[in-house]
C-alpha atoms as a PDB file:
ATOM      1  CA  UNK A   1       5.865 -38.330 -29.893  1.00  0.00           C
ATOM      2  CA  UNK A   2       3.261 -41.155 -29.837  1.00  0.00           C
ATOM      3  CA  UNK A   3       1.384 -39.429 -32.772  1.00  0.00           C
ATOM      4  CA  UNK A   4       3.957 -38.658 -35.141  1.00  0.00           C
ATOM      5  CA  UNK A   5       5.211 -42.441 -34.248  1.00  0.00           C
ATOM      6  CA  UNK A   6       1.314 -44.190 -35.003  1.00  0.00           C
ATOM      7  CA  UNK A   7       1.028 -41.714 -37.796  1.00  0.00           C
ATOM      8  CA  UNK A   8       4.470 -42.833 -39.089  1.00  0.00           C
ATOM      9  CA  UNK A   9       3.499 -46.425 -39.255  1.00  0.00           C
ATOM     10  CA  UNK A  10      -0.278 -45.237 -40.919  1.00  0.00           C
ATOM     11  CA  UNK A  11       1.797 -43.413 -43.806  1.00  0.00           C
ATOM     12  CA  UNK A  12       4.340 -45.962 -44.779  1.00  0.00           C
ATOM     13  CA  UNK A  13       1.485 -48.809 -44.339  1.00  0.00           C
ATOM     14  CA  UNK A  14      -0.531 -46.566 -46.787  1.00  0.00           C
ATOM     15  CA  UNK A  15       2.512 -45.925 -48.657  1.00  0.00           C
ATOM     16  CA  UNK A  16       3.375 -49.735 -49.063  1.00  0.00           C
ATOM     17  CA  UNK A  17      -0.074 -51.295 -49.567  1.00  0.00           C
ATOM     18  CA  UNK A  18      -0.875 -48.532 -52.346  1.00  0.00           C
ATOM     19  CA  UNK A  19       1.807 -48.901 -54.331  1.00  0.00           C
ATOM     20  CA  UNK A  20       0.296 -50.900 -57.202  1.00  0.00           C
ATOM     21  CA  UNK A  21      -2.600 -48.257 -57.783  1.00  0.00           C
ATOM     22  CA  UNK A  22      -1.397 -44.609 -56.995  1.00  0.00           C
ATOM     23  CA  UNK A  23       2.127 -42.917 -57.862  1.00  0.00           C
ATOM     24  CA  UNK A  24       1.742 -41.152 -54.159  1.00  0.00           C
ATOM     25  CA  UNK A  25       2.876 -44.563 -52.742  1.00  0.00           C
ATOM     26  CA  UNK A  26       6.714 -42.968 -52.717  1.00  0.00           C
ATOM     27  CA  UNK A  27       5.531 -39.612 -50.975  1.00  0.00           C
ATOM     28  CA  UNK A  28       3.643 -41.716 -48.082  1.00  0.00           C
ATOM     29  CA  UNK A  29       6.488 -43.848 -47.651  1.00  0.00           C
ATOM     30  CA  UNK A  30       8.882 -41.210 -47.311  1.00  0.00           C
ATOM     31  CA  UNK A  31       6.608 -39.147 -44.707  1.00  0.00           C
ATOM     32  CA  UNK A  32       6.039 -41.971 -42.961  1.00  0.00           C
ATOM     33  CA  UNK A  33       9.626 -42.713 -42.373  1.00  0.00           C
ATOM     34  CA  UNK A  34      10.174 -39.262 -41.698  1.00  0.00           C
ATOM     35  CA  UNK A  35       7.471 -39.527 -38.914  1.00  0.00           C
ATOM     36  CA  UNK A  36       9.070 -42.367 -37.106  1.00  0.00           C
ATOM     37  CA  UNK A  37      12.371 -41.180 -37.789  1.00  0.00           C
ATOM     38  CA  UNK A  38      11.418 -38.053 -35.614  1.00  0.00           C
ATOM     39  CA  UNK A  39       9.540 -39.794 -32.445  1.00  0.00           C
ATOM     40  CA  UNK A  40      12.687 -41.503 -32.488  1.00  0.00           C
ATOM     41  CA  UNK A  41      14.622 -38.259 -31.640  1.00  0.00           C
ATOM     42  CA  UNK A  42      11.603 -37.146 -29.659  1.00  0.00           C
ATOM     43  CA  UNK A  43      12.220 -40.139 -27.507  1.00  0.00           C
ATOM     44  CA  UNK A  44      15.536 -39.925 -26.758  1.00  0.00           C
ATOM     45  CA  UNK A  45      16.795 -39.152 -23.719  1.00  0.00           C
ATOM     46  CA  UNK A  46      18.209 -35.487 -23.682  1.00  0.00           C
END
């Protein structure tokens, strides 16, 4: 949960500060939202 979370916020950082220079930028945003969207879930309470 704590990885996919950090690695969430890595992505869309990537995502965002690339987006100038590389057509990726959309794909890391994406994944990275993806990411936090599912440590999110992870963490709820079930």
């Amino acid at each position: 949960m704590i990885t996919s979370f950090l690695l969430g916020i890595f992505f869309t950082i990537l995502g965002v500060s690339r987006r100038k220079r590389n057509f990726l930028y959309k794909f890391f945003i994406v994944l990275g939202i993806i990411l936090i969207l599912f440590a999110v879930y992870l963490a709820r309470p079930h």
